[in-house]
C-alpha atoms as a PDB file:
ATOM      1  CA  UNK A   1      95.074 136.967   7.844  1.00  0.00           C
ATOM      2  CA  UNK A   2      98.023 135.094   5.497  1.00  0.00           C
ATOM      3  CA  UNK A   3      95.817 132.155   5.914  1.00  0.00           C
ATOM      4  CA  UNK A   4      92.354 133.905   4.583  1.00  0.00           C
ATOM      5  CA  UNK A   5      94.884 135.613   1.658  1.00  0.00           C
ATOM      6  CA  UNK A   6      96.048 132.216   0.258  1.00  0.00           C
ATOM      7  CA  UNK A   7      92.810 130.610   0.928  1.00  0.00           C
ATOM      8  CA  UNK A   8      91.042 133.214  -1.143  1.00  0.00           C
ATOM      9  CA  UNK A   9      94.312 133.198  -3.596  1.00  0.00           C
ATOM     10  CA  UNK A  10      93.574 129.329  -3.786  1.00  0.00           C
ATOM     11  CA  UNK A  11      89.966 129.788  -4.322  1.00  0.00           C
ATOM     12  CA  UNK A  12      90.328 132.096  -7.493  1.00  0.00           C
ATOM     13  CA  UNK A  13      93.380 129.746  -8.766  1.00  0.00           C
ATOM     14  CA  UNK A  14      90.425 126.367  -9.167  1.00  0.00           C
ATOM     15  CA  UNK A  15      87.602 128.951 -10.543  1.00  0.00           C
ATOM     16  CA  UNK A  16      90.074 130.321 -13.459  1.00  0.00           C
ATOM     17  CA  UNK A  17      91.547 126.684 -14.421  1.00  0.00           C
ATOM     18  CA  UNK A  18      87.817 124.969 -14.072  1.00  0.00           C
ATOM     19  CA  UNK A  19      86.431 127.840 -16.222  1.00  0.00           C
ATOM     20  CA  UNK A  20      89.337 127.545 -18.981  1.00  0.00           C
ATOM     21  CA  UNK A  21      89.104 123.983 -18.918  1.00  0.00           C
ATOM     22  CA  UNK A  22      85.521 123.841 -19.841  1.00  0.00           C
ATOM     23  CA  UNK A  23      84.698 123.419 -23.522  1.00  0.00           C
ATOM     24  CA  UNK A  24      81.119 126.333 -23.355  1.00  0.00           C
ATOM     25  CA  UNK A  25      80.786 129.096 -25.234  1.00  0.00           C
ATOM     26  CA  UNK A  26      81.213 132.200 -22.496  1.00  0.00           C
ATOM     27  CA  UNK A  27      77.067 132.979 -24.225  1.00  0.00           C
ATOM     28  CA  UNK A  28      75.151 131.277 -21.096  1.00  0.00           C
ATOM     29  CA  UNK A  29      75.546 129.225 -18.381  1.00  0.00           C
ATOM     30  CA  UNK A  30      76.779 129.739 -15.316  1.00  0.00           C
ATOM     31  CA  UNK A  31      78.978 133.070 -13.948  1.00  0.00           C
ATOM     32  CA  UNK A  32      81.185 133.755 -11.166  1.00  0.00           C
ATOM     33  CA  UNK A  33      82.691 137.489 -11.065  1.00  0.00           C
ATOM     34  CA  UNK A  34      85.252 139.023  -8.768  1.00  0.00           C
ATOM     35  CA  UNK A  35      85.092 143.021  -8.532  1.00  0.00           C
ATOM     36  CA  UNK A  36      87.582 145.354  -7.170  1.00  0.00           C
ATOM     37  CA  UNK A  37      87.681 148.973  -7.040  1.00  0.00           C
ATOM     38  CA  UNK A  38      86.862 152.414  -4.980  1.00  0.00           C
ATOM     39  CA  UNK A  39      83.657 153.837  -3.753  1.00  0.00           C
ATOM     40  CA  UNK A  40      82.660 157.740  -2.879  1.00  0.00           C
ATOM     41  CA  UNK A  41      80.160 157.657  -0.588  1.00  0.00           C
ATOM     42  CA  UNK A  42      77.545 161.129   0.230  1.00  0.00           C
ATOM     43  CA  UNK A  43      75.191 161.101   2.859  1.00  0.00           C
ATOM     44  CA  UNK A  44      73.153 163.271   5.226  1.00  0.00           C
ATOM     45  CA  UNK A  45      74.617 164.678   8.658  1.00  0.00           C
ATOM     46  CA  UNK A  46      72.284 166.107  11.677  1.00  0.00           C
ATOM     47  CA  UNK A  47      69.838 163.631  10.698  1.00  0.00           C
ATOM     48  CA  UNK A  48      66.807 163.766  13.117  1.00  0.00           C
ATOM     49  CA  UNK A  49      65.208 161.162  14.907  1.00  0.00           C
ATOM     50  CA  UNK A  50      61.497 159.726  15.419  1.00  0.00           C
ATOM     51  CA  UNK A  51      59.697 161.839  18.061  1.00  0.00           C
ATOM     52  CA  UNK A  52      59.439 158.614  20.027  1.00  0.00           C
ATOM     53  CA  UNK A  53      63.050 157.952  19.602  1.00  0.00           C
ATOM     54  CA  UNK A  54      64.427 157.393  23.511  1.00  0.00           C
ATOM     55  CA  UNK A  55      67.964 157.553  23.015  1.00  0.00           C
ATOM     56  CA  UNK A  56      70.502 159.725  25.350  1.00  0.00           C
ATOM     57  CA  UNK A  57      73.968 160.816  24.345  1.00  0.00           C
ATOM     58  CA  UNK A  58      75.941 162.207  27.769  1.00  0.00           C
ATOM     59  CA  UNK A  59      73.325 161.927  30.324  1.00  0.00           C
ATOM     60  CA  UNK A  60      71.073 163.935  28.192  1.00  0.00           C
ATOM     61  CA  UNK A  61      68.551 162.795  25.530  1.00  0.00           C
ATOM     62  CA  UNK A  62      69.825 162.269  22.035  1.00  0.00           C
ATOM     63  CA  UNK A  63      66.575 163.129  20.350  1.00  0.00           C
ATOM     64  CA  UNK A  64      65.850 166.432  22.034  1.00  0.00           C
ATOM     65  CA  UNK A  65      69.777 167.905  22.015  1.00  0.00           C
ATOM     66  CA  UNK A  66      70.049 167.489  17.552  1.00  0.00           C
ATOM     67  CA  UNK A  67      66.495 169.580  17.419  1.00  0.00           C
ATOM     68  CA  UNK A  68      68.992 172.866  18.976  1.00  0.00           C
ATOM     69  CA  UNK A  69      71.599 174.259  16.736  1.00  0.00           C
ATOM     70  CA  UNK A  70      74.375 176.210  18.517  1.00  0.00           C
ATOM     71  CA  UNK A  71      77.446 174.959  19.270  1.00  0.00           C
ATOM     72  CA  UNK A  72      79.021 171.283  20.189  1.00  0.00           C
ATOM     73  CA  UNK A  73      75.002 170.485  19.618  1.00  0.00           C
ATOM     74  CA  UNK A  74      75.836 170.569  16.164  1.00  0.00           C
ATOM     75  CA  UNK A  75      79.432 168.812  16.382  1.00  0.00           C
ATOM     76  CA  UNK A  76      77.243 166.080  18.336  1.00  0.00           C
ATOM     77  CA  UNK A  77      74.868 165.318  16.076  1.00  0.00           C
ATOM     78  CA  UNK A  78      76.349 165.584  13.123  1.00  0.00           C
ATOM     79  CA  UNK A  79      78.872 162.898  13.920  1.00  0.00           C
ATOM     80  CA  UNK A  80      76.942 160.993  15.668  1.00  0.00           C
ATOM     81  CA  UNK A  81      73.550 160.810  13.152  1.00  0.00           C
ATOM     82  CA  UNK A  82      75.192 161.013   9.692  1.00  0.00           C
ATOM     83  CA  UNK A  83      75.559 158.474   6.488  1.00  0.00           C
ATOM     84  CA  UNK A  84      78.593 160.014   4.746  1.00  0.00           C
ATOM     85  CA  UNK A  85      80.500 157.142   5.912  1.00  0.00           C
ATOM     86  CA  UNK A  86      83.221 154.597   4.344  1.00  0.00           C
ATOM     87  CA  UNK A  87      84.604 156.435   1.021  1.00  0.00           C
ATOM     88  CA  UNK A  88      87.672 154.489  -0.036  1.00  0.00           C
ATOM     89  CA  UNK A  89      88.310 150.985  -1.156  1.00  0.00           C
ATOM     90  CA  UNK A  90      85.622 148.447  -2.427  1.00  0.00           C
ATOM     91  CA  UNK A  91      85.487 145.013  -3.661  1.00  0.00           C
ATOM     92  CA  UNK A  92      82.478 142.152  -4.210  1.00  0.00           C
ATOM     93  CA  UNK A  93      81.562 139.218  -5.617  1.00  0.00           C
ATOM     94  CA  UNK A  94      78.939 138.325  -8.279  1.00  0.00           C
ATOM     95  CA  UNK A  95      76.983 134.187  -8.807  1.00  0.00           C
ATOM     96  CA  UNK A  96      74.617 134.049 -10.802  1.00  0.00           C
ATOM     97  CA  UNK A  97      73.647 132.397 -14.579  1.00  0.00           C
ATOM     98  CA  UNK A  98      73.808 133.855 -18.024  1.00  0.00           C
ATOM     99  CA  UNK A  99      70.268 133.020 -20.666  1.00  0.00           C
ATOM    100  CA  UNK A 100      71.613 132.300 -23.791  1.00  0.00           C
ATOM    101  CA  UNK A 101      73.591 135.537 -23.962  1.00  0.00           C
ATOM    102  CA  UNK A 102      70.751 138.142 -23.733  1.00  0.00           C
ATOM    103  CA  UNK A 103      70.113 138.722 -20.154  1.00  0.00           C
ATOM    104  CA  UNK A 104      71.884 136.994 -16.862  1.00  0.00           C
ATOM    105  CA  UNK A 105      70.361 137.041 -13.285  1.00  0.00           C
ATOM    106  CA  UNK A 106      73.011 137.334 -10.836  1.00  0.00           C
ATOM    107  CA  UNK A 107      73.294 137.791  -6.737  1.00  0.00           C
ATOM    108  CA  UNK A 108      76.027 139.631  -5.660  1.00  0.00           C
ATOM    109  CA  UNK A 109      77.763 140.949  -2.660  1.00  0.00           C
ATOM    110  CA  UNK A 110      79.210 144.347  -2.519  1.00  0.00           C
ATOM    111  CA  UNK A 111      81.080 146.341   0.570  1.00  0.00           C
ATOM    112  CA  UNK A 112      83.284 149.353   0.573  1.00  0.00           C
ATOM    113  CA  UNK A 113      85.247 150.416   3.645  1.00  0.00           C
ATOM    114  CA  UNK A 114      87.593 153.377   4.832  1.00  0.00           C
ATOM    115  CA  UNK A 115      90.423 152.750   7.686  1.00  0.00           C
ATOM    116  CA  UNK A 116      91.294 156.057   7.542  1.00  0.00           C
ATOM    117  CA  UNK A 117      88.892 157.759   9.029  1.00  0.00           C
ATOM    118  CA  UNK A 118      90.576 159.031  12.177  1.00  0.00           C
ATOM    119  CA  UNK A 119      92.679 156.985  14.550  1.00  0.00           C
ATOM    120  CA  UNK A 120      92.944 154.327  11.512  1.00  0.00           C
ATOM    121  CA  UNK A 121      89.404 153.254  12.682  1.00  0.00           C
ATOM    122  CA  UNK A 122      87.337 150.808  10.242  1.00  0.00           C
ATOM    123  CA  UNK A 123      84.040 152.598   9.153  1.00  0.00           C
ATOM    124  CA  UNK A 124      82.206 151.253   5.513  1.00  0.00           C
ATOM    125  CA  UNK A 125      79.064 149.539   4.624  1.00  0.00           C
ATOM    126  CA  UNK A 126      78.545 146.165   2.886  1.00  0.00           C
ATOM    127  CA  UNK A 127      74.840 144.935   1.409  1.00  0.00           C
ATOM    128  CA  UNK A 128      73.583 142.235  -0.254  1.00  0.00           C
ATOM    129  CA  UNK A 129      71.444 141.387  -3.661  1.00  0.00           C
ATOM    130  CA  UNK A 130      70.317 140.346  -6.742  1.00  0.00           C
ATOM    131  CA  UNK A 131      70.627 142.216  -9.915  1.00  0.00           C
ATOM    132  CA  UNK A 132      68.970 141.588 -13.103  1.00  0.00           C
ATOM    133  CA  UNK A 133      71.202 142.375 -16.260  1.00  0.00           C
ATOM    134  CA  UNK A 134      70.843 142.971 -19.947  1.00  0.00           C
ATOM    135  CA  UNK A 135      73.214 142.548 -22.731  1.00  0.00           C
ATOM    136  CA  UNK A 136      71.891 144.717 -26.244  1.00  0.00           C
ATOM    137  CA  UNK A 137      74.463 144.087 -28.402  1.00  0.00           C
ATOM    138  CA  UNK A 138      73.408 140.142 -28.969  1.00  0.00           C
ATOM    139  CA  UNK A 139      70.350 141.156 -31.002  1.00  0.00           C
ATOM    140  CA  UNK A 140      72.538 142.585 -33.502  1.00  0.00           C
ATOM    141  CA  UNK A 141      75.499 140.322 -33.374  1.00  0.00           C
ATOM    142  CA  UNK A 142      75.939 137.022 -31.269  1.00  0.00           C
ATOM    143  CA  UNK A 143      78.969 137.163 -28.664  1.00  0.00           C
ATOM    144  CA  UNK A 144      81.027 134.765 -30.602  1.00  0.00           C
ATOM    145  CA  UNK A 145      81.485 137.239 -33.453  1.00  0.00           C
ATOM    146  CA  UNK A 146      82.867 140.062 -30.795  1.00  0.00           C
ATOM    147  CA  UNK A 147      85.254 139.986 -27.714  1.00  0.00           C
ATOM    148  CA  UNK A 148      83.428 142.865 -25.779  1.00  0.00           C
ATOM    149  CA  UNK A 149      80.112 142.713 -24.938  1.00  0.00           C
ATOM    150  CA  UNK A 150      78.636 145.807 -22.954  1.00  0.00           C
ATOM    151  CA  UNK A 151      75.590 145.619 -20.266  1.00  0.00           C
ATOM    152  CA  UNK A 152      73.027 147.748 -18.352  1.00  0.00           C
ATOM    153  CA  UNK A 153      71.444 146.122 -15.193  1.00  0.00           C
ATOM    154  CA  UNK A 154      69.170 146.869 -12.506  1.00  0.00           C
ATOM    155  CA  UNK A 155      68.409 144.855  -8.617  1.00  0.00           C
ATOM    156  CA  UNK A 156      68.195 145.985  -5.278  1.00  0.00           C
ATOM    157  CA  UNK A 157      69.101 143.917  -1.460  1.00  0.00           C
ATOM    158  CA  UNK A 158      67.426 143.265   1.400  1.00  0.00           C
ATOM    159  CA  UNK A 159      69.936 144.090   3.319  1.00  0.00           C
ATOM    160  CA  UNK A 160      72.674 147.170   3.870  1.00  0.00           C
ATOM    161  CA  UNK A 161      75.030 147.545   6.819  1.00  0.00           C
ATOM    162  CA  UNK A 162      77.193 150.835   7.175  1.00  0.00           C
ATOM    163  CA  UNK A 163      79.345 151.378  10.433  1.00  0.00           C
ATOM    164  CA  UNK A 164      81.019 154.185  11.413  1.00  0.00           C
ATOM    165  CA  UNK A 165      82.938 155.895  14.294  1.00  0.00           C
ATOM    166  CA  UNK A 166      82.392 159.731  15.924  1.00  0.00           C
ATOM    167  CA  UNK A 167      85.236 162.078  14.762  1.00  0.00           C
ATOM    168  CA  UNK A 168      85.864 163.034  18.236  1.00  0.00           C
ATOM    169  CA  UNK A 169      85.453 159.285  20.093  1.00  0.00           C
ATOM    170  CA  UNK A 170      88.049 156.809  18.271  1.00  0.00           C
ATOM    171  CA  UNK A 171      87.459 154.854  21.881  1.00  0.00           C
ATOM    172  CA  UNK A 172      83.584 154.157  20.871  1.00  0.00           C
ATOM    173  CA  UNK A 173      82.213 151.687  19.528  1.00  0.00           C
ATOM    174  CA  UNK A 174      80.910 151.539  15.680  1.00  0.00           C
ATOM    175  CA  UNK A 175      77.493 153.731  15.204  1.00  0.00           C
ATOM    176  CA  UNK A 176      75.513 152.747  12.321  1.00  0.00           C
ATOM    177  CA  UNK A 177      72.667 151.811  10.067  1.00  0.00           C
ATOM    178  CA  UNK A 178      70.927 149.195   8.536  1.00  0.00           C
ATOM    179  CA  UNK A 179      68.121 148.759   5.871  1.00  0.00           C
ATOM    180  CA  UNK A 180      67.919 148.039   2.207  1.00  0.00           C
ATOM    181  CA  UNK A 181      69.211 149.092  -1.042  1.00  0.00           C
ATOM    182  CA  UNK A 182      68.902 150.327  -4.809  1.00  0.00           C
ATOM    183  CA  UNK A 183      71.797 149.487  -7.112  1.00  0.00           C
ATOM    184  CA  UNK A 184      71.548 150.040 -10.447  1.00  0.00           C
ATOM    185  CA  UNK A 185      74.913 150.664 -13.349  1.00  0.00           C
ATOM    186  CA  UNK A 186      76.355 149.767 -17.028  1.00  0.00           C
ATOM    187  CA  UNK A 187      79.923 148.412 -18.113  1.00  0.00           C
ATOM    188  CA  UNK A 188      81.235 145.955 -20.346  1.00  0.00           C
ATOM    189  CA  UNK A 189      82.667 142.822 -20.588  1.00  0.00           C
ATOM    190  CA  UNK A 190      86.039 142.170 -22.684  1.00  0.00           C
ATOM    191  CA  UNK A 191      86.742 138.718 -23.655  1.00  0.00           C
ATOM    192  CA  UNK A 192      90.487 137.169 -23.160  1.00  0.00           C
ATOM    193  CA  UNK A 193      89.409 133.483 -23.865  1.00  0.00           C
ATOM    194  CA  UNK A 194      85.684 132.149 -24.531  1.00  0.00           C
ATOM    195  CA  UNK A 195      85.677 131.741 -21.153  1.00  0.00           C
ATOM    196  CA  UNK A 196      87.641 134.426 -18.773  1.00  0.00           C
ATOM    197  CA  UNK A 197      86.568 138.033 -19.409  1.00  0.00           C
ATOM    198  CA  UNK A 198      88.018 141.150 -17.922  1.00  0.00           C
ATOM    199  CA  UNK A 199      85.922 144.092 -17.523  1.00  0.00           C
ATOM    200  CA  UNK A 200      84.455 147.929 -15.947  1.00  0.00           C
ATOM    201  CA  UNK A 201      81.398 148.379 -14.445  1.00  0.00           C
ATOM    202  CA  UNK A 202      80.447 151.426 -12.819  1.00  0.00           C
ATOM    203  CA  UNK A 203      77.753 150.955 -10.294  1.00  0.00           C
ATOM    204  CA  UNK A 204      75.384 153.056  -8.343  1.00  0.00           C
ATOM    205  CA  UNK A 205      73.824 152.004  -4.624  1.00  0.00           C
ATOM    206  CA  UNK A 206      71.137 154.010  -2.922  1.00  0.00           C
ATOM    207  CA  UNK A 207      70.549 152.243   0.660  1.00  0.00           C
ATOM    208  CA  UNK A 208      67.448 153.291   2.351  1.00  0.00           C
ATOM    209  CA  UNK A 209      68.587 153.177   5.752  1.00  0.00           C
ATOM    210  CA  UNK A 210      65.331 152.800   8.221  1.00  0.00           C
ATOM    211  CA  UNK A 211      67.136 151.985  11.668  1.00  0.00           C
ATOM    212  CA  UNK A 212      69.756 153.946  13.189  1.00  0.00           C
ATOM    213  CA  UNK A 213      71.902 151.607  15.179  1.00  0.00           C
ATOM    214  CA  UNK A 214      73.311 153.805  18.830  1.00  0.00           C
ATOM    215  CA  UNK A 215      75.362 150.730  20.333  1.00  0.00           C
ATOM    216  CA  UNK A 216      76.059 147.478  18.188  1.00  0.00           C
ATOM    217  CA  UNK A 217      76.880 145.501  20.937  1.00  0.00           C
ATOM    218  CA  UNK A 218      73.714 146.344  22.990  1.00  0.00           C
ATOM    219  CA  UNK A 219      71.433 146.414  20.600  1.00  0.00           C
ATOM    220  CA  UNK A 220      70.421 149.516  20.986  1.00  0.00           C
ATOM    221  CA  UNK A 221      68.337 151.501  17.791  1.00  0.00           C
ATOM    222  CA  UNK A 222      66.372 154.387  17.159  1.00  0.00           C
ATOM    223  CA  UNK A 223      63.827 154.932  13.916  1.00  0.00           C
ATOM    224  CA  UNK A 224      64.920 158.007  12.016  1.00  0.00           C
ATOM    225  CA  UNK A 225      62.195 161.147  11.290  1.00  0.00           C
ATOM    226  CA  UNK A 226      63.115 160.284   7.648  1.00  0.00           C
ATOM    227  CA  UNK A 227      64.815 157.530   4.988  1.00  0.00           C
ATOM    228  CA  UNK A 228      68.327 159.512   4.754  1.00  0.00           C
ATOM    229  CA  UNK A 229      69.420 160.505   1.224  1.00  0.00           C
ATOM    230  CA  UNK A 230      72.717 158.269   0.640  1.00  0.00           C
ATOM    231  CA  UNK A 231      74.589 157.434  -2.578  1.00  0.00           C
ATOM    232  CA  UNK A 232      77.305 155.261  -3.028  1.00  0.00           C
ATOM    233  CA  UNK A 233      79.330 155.284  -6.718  1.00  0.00           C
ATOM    234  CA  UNK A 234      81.693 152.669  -7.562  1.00  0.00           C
ATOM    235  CA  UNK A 235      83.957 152.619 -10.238  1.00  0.00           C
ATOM    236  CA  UNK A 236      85.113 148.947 -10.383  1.00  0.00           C
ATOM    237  CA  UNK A 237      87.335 146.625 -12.285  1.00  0.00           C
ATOM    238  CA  UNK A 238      85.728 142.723 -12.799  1.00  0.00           C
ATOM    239  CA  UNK A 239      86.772 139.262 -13.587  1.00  0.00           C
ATOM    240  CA  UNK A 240      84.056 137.019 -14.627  1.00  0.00           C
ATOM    241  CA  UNK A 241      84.459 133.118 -15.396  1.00  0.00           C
ATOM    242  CA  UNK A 242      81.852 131.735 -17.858  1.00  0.00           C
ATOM    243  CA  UNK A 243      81.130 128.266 -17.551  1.00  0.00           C
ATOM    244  CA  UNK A 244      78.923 125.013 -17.527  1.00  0.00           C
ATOM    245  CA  UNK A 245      76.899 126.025 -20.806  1.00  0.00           C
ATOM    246  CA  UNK A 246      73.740 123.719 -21.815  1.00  0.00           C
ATOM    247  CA  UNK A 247      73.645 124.759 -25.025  1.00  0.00           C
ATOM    248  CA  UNK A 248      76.857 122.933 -25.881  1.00  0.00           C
ATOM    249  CA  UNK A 249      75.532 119.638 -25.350  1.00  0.00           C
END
């Protein structure tokens, strides 16, 4: 773990003192962005499954016990078929390249976990991307005559991952579910050197979960009856480095 910390540490160390010792304007070229921050995460619970859905929870099947409503039926499913999973911390990483200060194309990592969630278990989800992204203010004033420069971007991923454990069965393994994702949100950059800005961004993610995962290990999955309603809003502080700009040569 110390050795992924430093290693990471190191990492960030050669990105700052390439980016500061480059000679571009921060207005194009290439990015690289570091985001940290939380997530709050609302989902469905009781979700049903397919009709042809052959799962069984207990000795008895899965699919037949969530269509009752009394009783540890309810306890069952609900823990067991929900997405309200991994509020807490959340952190990614952006790559992507900047055209001539008016728009940037960027792919992007983003995952948000809870180990708190009862018998300091890990539960969260983590997907995958590109985002398209669009700065206004450079029609009406080019970056070099401001320090902040605010944005509004839209992209989506091919693929989402949450896991998550049963309130009452630390012991288990992860449940889960996997599909893709919406993620759309605005911010703004602030400018500490032409090259190095700081920055907010508050993003939102809407996975479209369309396979319910029973037992990682096995393999094991189910379809669901219906795409589960799941947002996931994250407030997040960023460090972007600007650099290798074409326009200054």
């Amino acid at each position: 773990m110390r050795r992924a910390a430093r290693f990471f540490a190191l990492t960030v160390g050669l990105l700052a003192v390439t980016a500061m010792s480059q000679s571009a304007l921060a207005k194009g070229g290439m990015i690289f962005g570091l985001d940290l921050g939380g997530a709050f995460v609302s989902g469905e619970q009781n979700m049903k499954l397919a009709p042809t859905s052959d799962l069984y929870y207990n000795n008895k099947p899965l699919n037949a016990t969530c269509q009752n409503s009394t009783g540890v039926t309810e306890k069952v499913c609900k823990d067991l078929l929900r997405t309200d999973a991994g509020s807490g911390f959340a952190f990614g990483f952006r790559l992507g390249y900047n055209f001539w200060g008016y728009a940037a194309l960027e792919t992007y990592v983003h995952a948000n976990f809870n180990t708190d969630s009862g018998g300091g278990k890990f539960e969260g989800a983590a997907g995958w991307g590109f985002l398209g992204k669009y700065f206004p203010l450079e029609h009406f004033a080019k970056l070099k005559q401001r320090w902040y420069d605010p944005f509004v971007y839209f992209g989506g991923g091919f693929i989402t991952f949450m896991g998550y454990h049963e309130e009452y069965d630390y012991d288990h393994d992860l449940r889960g579910w996997k599909g893709g994702h919406l993620l759309f949100g605005l911010g703004s950059d602030f400018y500490v050197h032409k090259t190095v800005s700081l920055g907010f961004d508050l993003r939102f993610m809407m996975p479209m979960y369309k396979t319910y995962i029973y037992d990682w290990d096995n393999d094991i999955t189910a379809t669901p009856s219906s795409t589960p309603s799941t947002l996931i809003v994250s407030p997040m502080a960023t460090v972007t480095f600007h650099f290798l700009d074409p326009t200054d040569f």
